[in-house]
Structure formats: C-alpha cells, structure tokens
Protein backbone atom coordinates (compact mmCIF):
# COMPACT_ATOMS: atom_id res chain seq x y z
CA UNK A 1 -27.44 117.59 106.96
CA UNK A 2 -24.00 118.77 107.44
CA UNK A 3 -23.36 121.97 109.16
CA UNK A 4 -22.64 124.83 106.72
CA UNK A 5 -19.54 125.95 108.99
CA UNK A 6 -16.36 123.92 107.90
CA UNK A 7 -13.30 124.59 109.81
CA UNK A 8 -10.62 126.67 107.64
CA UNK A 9 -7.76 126.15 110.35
CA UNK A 10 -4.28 125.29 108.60
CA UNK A 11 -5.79 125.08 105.37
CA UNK A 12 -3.65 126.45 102.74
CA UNK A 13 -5.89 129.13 100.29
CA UNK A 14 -6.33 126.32 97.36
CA UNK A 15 -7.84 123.75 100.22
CA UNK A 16 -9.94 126.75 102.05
CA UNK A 17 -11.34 127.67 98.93
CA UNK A 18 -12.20 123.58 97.98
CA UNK A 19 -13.83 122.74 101.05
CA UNK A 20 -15.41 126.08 100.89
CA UNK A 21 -17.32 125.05 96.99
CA UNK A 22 -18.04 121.54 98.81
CA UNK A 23 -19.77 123.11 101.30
CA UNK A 24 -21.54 125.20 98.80
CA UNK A 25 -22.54 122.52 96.82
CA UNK A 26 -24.43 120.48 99.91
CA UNK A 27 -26.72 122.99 99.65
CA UNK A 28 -27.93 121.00 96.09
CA UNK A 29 -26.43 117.71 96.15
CA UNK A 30 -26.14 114.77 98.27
CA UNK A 31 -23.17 113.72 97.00
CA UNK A 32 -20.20 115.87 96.18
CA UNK A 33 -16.80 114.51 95.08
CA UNK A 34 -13.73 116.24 96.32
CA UNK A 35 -11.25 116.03 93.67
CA UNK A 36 -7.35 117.06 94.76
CA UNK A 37 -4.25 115.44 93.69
CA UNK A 38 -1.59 113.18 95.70
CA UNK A 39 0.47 115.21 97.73
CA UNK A 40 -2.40 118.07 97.93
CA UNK A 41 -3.86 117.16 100.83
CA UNK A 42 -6.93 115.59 101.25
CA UNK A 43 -6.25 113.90 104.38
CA UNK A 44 -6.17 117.61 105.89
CA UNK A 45 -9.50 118.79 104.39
CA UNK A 46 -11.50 115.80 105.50
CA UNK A 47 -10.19 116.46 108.78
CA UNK A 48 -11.00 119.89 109.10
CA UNK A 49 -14.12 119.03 107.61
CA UNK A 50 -15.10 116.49 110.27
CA UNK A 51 -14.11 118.89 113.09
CA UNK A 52 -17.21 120.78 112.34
CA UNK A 53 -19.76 118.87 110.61
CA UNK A 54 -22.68 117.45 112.62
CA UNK A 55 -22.12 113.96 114.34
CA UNK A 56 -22.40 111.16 113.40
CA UNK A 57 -19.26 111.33 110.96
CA UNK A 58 -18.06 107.91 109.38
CA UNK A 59 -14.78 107.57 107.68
CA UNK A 60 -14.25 104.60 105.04
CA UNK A 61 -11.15 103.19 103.98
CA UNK A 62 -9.83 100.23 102.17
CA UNK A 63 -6.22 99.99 103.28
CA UNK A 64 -4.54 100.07 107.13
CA UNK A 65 -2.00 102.47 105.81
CA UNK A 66 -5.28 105.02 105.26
CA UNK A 67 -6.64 103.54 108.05
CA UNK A 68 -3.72 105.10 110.18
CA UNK A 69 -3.30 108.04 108.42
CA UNK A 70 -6.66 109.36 108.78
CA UNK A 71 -6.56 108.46 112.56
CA UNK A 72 -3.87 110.61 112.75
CA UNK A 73 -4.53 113.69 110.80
CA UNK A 74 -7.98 113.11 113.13
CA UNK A 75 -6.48 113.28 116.67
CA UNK A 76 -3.74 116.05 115.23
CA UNK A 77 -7.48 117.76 114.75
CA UNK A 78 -8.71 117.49 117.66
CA UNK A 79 -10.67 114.47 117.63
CA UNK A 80 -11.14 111.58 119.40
CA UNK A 81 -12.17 108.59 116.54
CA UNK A 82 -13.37 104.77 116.94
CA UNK A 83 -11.85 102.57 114.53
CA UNK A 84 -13.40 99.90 113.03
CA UNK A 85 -10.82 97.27 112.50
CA UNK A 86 -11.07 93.66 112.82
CA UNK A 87 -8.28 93.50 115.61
CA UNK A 88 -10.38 96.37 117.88
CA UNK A 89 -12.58 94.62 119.87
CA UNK A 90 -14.21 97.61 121.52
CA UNK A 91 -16.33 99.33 119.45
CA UNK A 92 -18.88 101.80 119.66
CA UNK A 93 -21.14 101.83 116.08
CA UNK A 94 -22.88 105.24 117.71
CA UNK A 95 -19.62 107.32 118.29
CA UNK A 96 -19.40 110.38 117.06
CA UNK A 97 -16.52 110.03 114.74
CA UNK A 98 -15.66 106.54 112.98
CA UNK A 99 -12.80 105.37 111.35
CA UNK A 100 -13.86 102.10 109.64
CA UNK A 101 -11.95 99.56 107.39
CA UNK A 102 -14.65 98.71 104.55
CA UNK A 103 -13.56 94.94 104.46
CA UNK A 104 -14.89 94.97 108.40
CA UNK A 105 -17.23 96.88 107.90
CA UNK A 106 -18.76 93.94 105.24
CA UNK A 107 -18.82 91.75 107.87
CA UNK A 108 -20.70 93.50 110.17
CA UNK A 109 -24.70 94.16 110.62
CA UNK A 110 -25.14 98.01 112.08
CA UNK A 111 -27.75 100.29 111.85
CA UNK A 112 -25.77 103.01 109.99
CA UNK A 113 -29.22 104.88 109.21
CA UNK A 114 -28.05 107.64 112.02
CA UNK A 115 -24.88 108.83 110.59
CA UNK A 116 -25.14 112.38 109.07
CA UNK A 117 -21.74 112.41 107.25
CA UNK A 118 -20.41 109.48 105.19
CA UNK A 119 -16.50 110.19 103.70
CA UNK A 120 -14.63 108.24 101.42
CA UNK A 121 -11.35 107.57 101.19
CA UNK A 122 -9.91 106.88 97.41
CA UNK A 123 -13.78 106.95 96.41
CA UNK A 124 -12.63 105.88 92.68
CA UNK A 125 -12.40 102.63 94.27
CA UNK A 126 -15.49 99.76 93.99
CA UNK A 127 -14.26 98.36 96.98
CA UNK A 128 -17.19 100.45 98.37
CA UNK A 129 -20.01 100.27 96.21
CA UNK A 130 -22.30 98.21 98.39
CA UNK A 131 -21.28 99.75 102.11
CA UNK A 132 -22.31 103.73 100.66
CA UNK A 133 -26.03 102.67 100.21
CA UNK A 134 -26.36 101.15 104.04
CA UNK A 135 -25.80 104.47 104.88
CA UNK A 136 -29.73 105.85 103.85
CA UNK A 137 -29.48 109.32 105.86
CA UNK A 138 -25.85 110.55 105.35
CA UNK A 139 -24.36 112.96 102.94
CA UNK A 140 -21.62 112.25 101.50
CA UNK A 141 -18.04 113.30 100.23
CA UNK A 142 -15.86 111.03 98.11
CA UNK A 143 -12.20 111.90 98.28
CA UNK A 144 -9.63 111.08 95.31
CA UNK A 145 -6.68 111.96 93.22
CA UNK A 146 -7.99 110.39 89.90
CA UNK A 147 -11.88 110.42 89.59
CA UNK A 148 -11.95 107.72 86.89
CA UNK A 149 -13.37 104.31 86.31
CA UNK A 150 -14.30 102.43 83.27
CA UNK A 151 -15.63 99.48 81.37
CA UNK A 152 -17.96 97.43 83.49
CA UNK A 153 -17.82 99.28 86.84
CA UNK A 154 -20.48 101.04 88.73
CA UNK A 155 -20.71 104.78 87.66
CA UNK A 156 -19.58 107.24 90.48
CA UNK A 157 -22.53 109.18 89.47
CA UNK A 158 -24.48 106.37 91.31
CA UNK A 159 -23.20 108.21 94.77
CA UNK A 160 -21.94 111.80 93.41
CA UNK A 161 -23.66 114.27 91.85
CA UNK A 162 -21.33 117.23 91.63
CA UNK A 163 -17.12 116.79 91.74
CA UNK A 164 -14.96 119.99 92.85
CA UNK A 165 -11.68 119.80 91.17
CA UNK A 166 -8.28 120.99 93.23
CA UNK A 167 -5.23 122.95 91.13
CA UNK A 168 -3.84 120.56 88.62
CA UNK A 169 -0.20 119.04 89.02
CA UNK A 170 1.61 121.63 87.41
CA UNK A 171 -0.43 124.52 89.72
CA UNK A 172 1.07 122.99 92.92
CA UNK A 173 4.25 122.67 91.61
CA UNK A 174 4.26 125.94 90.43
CA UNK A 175 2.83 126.85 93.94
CA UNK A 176 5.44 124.83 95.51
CA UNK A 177 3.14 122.94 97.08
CA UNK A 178 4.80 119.57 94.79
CA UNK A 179 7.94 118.76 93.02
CA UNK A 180 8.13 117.42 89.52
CA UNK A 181 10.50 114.82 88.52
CA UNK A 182 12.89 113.88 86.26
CA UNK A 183 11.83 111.30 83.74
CA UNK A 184 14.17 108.34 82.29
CA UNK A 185 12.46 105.30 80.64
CA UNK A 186 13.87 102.04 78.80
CA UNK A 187 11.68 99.41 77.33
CA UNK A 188 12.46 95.97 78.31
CA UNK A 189 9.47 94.32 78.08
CA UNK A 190 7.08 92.46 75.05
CA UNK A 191 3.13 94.17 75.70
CA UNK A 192 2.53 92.15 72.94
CA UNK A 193 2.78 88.58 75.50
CA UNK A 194 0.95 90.14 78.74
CA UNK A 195 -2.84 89.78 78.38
CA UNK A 196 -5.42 91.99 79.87
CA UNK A 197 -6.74 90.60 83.19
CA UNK A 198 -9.58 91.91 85.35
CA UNK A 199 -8.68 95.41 83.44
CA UNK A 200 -5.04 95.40 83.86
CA UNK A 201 -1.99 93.22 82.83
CA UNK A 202 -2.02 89.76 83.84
CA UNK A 203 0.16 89.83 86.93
CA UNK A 204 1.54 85.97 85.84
CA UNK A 205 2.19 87.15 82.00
CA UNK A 206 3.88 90.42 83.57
CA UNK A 207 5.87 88.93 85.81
CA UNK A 208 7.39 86.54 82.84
CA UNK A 209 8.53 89.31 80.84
CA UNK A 210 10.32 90.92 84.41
CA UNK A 211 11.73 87.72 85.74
CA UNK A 212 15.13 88.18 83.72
CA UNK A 213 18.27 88.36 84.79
CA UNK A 214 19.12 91.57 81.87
CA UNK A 215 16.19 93.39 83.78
CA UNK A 216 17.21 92.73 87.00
CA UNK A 217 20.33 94.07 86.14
CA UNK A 218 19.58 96.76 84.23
CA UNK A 219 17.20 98.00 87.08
CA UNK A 220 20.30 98.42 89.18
CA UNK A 221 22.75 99.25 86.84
CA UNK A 222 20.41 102.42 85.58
CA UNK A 223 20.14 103.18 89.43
CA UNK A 224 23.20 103.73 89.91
CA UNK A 225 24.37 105.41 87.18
CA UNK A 226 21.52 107.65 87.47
CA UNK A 227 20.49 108.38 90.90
CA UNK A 228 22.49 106.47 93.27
CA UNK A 229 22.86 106.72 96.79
CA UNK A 230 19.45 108.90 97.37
CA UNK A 231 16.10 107.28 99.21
CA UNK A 232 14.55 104.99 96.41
CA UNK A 233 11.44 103.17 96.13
CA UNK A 234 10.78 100.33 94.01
CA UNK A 235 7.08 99.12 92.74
CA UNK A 236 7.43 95.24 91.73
CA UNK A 237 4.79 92.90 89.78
CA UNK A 238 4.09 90.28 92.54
CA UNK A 239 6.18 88.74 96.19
CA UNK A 240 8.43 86.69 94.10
CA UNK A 241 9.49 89.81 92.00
CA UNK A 242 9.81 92.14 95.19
CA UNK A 243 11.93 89.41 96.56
CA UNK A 244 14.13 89.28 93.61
CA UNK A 245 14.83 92.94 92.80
CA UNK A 246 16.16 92.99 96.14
CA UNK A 247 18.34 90.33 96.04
CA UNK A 248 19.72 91.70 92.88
CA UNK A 249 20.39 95.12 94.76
CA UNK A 250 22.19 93.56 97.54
CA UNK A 251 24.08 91.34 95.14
CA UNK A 252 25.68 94.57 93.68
CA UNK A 253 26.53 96.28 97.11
CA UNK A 254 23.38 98.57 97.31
CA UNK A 255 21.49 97.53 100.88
CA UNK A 256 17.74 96.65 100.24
CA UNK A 257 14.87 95.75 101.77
CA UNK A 258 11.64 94.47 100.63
CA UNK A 259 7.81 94.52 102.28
CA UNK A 260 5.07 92.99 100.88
CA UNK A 261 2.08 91.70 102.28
CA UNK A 262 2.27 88.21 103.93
CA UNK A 263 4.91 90.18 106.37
CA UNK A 264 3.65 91.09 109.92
CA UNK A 265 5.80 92.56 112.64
CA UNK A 266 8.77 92.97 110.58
CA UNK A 267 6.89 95.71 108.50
CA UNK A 268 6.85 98.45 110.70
CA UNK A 269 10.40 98.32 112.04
CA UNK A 270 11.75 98.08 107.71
CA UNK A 271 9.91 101.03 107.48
CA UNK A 272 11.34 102.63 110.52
CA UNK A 273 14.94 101.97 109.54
CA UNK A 274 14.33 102.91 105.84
CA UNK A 275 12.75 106.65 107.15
CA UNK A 276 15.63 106.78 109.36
CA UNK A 277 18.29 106.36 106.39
CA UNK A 278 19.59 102.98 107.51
CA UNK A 279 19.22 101.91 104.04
CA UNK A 280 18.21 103.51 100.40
CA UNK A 281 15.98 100.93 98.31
CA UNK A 282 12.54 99.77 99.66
CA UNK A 283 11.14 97.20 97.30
CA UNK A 284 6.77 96.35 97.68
CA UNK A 285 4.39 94.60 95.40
CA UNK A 286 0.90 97.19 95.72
CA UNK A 287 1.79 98.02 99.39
CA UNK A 288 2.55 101.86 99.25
CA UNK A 289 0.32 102.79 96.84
CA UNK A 290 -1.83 105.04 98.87
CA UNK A 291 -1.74 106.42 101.85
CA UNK A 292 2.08 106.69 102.27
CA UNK A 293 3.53 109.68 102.97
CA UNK A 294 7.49 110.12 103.07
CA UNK A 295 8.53 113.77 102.33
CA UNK A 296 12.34 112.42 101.86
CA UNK A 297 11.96 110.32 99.21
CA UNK A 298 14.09 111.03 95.88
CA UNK A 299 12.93 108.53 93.47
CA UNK A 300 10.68 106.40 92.31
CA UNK A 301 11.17 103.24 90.13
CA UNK A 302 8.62 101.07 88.45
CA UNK A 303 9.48 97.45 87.70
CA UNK A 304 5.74 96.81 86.06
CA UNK A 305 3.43 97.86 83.87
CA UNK A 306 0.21 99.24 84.19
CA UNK A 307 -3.21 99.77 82.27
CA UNK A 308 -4.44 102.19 85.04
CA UNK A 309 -3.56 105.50 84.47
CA UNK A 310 -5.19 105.88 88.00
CA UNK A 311 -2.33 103.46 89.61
CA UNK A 312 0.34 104.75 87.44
CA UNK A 313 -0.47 108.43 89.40
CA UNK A 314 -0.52 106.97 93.07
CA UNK A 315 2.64 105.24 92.08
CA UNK A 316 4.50 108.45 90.81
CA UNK A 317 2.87 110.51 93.12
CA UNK A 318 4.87 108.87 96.36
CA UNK A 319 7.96 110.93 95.03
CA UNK A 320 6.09 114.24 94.34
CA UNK A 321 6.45 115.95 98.43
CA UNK A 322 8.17 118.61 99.18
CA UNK A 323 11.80 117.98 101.20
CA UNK A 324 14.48 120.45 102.40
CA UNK A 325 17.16 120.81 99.18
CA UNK A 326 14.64 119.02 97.27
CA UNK A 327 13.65 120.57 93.72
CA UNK A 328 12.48 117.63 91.97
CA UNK A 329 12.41 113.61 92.34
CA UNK A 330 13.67 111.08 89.78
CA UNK A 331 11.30 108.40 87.93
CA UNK A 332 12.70 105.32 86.55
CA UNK A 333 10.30 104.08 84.72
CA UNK A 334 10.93 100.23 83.28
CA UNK A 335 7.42 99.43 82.25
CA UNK A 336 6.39 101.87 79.18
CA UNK A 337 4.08 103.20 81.86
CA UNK A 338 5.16 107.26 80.41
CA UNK A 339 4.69 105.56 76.84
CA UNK A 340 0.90 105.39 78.03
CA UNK A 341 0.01 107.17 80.24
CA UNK A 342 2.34 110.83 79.82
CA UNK A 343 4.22 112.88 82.04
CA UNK A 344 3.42 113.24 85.89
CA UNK A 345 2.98 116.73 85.73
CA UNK A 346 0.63 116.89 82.18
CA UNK A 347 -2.70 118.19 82.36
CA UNK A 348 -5.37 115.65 82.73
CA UNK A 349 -9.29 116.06 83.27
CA UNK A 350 -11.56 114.20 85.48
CA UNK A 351 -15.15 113.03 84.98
CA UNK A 352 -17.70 111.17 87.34
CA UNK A 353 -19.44 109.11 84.58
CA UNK A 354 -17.20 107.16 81.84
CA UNK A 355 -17.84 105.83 78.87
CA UNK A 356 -20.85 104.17 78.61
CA UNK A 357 -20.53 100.03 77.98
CA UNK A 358 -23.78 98.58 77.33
CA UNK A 359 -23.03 95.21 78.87
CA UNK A 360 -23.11 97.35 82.17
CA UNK A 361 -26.47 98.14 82.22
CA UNK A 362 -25.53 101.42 83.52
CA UNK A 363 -27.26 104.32 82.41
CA UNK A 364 -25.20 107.11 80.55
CA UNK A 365 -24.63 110.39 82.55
CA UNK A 366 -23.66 113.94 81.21
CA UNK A 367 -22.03 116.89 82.62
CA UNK A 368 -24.35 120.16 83.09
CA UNK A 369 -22.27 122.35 81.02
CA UNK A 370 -23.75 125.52 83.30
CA UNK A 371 -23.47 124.14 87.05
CA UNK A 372 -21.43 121.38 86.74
CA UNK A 373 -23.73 118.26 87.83
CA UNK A 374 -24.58 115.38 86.20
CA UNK A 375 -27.62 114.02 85.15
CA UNK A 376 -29.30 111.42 83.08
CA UNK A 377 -28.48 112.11 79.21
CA UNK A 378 -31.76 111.73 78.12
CA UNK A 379 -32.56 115.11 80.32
CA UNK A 380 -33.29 118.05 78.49
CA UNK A 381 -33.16 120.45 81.93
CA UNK A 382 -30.64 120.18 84.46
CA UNK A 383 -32.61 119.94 88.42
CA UNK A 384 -30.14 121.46 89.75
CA UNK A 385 -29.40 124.94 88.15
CA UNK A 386 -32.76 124.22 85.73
CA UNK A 387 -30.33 124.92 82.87
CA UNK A 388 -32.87 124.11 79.23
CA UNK A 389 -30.47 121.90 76.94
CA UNK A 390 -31.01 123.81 73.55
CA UNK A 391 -31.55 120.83 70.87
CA UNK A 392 -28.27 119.10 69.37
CA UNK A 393 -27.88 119.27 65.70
CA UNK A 394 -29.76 115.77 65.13
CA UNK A 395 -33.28 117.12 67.02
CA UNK A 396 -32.80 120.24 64.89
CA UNK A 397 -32.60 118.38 61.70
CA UNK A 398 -35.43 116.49 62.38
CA UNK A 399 -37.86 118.93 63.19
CA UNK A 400 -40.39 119.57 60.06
CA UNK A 401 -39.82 123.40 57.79
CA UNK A 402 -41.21 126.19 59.28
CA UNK A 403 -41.93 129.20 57.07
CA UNK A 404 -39.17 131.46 57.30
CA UNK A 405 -40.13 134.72 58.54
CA UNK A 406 -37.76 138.22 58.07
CA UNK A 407 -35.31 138.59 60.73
CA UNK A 408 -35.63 135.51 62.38
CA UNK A 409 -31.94 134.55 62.22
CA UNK A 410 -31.00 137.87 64.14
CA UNK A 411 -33.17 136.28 66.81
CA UNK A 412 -31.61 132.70 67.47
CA UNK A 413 -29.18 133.55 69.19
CA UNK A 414 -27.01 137.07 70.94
CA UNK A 415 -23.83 136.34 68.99
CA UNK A 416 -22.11 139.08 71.71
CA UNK A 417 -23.13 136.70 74.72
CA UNK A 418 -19.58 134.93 74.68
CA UNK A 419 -20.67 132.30 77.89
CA UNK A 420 -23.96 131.38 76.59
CA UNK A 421 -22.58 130.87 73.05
CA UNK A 422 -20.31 128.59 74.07
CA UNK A 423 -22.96 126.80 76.67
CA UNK A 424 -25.13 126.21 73.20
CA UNK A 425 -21.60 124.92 71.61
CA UNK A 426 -20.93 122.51 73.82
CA UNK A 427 -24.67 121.46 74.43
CA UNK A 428 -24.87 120.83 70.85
CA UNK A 429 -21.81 119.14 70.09
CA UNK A 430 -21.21 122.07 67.51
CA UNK A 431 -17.02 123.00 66.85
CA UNK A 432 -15.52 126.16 67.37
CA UNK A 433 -15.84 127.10 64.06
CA UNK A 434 -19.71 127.41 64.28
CA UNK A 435 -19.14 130.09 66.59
CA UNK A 436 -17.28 132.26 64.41
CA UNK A 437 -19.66 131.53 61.58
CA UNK A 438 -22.94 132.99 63.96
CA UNK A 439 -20.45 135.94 64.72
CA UNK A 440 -19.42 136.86 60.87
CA UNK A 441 -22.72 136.48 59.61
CA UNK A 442 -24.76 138.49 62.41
CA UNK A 443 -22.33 140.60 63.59
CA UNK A 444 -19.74 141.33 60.80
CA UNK A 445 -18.62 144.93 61.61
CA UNK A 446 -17.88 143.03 65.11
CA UNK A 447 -16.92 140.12 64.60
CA UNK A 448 -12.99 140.65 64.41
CA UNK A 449 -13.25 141.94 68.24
CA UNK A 450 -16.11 139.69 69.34
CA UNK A 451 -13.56 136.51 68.39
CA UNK A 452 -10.73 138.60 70.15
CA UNK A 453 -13.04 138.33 73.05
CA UNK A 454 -13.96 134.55 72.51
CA UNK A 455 -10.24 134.02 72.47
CA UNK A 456 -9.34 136.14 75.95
CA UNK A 457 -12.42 134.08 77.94
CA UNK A 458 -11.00 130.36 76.76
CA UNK A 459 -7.51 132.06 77.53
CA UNK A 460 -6.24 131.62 74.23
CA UNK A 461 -2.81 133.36 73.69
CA UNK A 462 -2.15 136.14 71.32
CA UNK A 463 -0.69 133.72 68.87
CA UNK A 464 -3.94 132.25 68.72
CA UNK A 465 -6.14 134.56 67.80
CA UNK A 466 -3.82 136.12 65.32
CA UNK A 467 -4.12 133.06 63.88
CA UNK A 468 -7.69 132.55 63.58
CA UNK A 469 -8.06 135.95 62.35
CA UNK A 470 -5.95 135.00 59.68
CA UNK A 471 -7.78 132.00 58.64
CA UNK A 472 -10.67 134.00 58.78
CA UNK A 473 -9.78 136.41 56.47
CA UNK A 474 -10.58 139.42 59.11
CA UNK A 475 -7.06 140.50 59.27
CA UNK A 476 -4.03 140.79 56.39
C-alpha cells in the first residue's frame, strides 16, 4: 500500500485538494485516475506524491520529452531516480524510485512484483496496456489531461476504478492558473478525400490535401497578418510537410526551423536557440505533443487535421501557460480541427469506460452515480459504497401487477430528498421531467419551492427556474 501521507509542499489549493481525494480513494480502489488538464500540473503532483509514498515507486512514460521532465520535477523534489532508458546502461530494477521508458521496459524481463506504487504518465495511452499487469503488487495512479479512448481499445476501467477530475479549462483560466486564446480558422482542405486510418486521418491522404502551394502560402500569409513576429509553433502532417512549411517561412523572410524525429544532436541546440528568441517559428510532425513545456510561447498553428479530440487538446494546450504580459495565446487553426472538436476553453467531461463496441469483447462499465466508481453494468450494487441500483424503467415494466394497496404511491419515493431523487433519475435513465411529475403529484402545496430547490442544487440560474415554473403552470 501507499502511505496515506502525501506531501502538500508547493502545491497550489486545486492540486492539494486532488492529491488529497486520490489519497482518499486508495483507501477503496486499486486504481485511481488522476484527471487534470495541460498546463495544470500533473508533473508536480506525481512528484510530491512520490516524495512520500512507500518505495518501491515506478514511473512509466512513453516519450523522452516525459522521460526528462519527470526526472526533473523528481530531483527539483528531492529525489534521486533511476531511469530506465535504453542508452543507461547502469541500472538498478530494485531502486527506490524509477523512471522507465515503456518501449524499454518491453524489452526487458524484471521481477516488478516488489514495487508498491506504479504511475502513469498520459495513462489514456495503450502504449501501456501490457507493462501495468507485470506489476501484480502495486497500486496505481494514471495521470492525464483527456481520460478518453474508444472503438476497439482496452477499457481504462481494466486498470482504474475511480478517476478524480481537476478544475476544468475555463476554472484555471479564471484562476489564472491558464490563458485562453484567440481563435482564427480557414478551411482549406477536402475531409471528404482523407480516409480514416488506425482511428485517425490517413497521414498519406492528409498530407495530399496540405502539400499545396495556396496552403503553404496561406499558412504564412495568415501569420503574418495576424500574429507576426511573436514565438510560434507549428504542428505538421508528416517530415516532408514539417520540412516544407519551413521552407515556405524562410522563403517569405520569417526565420524557421523545423525538428522532427529522425534528427539527433541537432534537436536540442534548435530548441535552445528557439527558447532563447533566436528565431520565432518551430515547425514538428507529433514531436511536442506532450511533455513540452515553454511558458513564452504566443501561438499555436495547426497544419493537420485530427479525429482525436484527445490530440487536438495536447496540441492547443502547448500555448495555454502563463507568461509575463501574456493574457491570452493565438490559435491558427488550418485543419477544421475547432469545426470538430470546439473551443479550447469549452466544457468537456471525462469517463473511464467508452462506448461499448462489441467486436472488442470488452465488457461494458458504468459510473456509480453515488461514489463515483465503476463497475460491471450488469451490477445491481456498487462494492464500493454498496449503493442498491433501484430498477430502470424496462425491469419495472416487466415485473407482473401487484394489487394496489392505499397509499402506496406516498411510499415510493421522499419527493423532498432532492440528492436521492436525482440518484433514482439518473439510475433509471428517467428525464428531468419525471422529477417534477413525483413532486406535483405527492407534494403539490410544495412543489413550486421543492423545484426551486432542485434548480439551486444542479445550479440552475434564476432564468431557469422561472422558466420551468412557467411551463409548469405553478407560476403566472
């Protein structure tokens, strides 16, 4: 087990009171899975976490960038981490604090049955699916901005069994914590001619609908008549596209460099010069997607397209820091990517079982609408809170007549217990409406204030209920 005492050092209050409900929730689950956007911090928590928990404490990641940054945030800690990297040669498997690239980690036959902590890094991932079960003794944490798979992947109920959620977009920017950014799209491209590949666009079909001269063009052009002359990064289809965009900027006087991933030594001192201001425009193809951190940077252009509203996020969310004179960050968005997906800042919810495919063979989870955890669907009581399901309109239906006895309605359910009304709502699969039916018919000399209350605990505003009142004919 983990030790209950978590190190709150540095935290801000949001990520004090997160690591607090994680540590709450080891106390039921195995698996918990620590929810907090891009720029939020999770590199922090996990750190602070680690500084406390019981050793051994193994840290997977699926990209050197992460690899680095969680080494760092580590020693800034206090700690003293192995990595696991296929270029170390020294390695001890029984240290007390691992850093280990899950591609190496593959490749290599240890007895991991002694490690008491297990944390991923971008958990939403698949990429480590079959390292989590070699580790038979460890509790574990999976960290992410976007908890969401789908189709034929592995459910992340498989390794989590309860997900604490962090202050949504709009809360940290509020909190100024974030900025937002400054939207500007143009459509350039046919969806019609890219097929879906391996869940996404075809990278080949993509890149034939960017390779144009009018888009390489107008990718500039836009740039600087929009935002020109501020730190830029650019998010291309494939090498030959990076390579191209940055011709294209050079060609028109703005100085541009690209990385990408056959590069080697050169990598580091690009990114050096580009921090340091030497130049504005750093074009990648999927390099800086995660675990990049540069506080500076004003905006953010996408040159592709995207099915993953999970990508689209990491992509955006490279602009989103916090910078001295900075209130906001621009998004140039050449892909139809806000078209699909929305703003950066909208609200979006998070689940840690998707919709069920049967070609997956996975089974179908659900959400325990009173403690949170999921559980098989066909469960009637939770095992965690031992929450009883009350039966959904179809088992209700199907039951055979029972005589009808006098004042048996009045006894089905307390209309005036607001929470558990709308547990049995949502349980059932009932609308909103069925609540304010149960309310008029047992309750009707309350009803017009027991709605009022309904509406003040799902914070409705006053506009709302006025409205409902209305419709319901309790009010002129």
């Amino acid at each position: 087990m983990v030790t209950c005492l978590f190190d709150m050092t540095n935290l801000r209050p949001y990520q004090a009171a997160q690591v607090s409900q994680t540590r709450e929730a080891f106390k039921k689950h195995d698996g918990v899975f620590f929810q907090m956007h891009t720029g939020g911090g999770k590199t922090i928590c996990f750190s602070n976490i680690c500084k406390s928990a019981r050793p051994p404490v193994w840290i997977l990641v699926h990209r050197e960038e992460l690899l680095k940054s969680a080494y760092s945030s580590l020693k800034r800690a206090g700690l003293n981490p192995q990595v696991l990297h296929p270029k170390m040669k020294d390695f001890d498997p029984d240290a007390d604090i691992v850093v280990a690239m899950v591609q190496t980690l593959r490749r290599r036959e240890y007895d991991l049955s002694h490690v008491k902590l297990l944390i991923v890094d971008e958990a939403h991932l698949t990429d480590f699916d079959s390292q989590i079960p070699r580790f038979t003794n460890a509790k574990r944490i999976g960290f992410s901005a976007t908890p969401k798979r789908k189709g034929k992947q592995l459910q992340l109920t498989e390794f989590y069994s309860y997900m604490t959620v962090g202050p949504s977009l709009k809360e940290l920017i509020d909190m100024n914590f974030l900025v937002d950014c400054e939207i500007f799209t143009r459509s350039v491209i046919d969806l019609k001619k890219m097929k879906i590949k391996a869940g996404d666009y075809d990278p080949s079909a993509m890149f034939g609908e960017f390779d144009k001269n009018i888009v390489y063009s107008g990718i500039v052009s836009n740039w600087l008549r929009i935002c020109p002359n501020i730190k830029t990064i650019v998010f291309c289809v494939n090498i030959e596209h990076a390579k191209k965009v940055t011709d294209q900027f050079n060609q028109q006087g703005v100085k541009a460099k690209y990385i990408v991933s056959t590069m080697d030594g050169d990598r580091n001192e690009i990114l050096k010069e580009w921090r340091r201001g030497d130049f504005d425009v750093l074009v990648n193809a999927s390099i800086f997607t995660t675990g990049f951190d540069e506080p500076s940077l004003k905006c953010v252009i996408l040159a592709r397209a995207t099915t993953s509203e999970n990508l689209y996020l990491q992509m955006i969310g490279r602009g989103s820091r916090t910078f001295t004179d900075k209130k906001s960050f621009h998004l140039l968005d050449f892909g139809e990517n806000v078209d699909r997906h929305g703003t950066y800042s909208q609200e979006r919810t998070y689940s840690l079982a998707h919709k069920y495919n049967p070609k997956t063979g996975a089974g179908i989870m659900k959400e325990c609408p009173n403690c949170g955890a999921y559980i098989p669907g066909s469960c009637k009581k939770c095992d965690f809170c031992q929450f009883i399901y009350p039966k959904t309109r179809e088992e209700i239906v199907e039951e055979q007549l029972k005589p009808f006895r006098e004042g048996a309605l009045s006894t089905i359910v307390d209309v005036t217990d607001i929470p558990k009304m709308e547990l049995i709502r949502k349980a059932r699969g009932y609308k909103m409406g069925w609540i304010f039916r149960q309310m008029i018919a047992k309750e009707p000399n309350k009803a017009k204030n027991l709605i009022i209350e309904y509406g003040n605990y799902k914070n409705y505003n006053s506009a709302w209920k006025h409205k409902t009142l209305q419709r319901l004919e309790l009010i002129g």
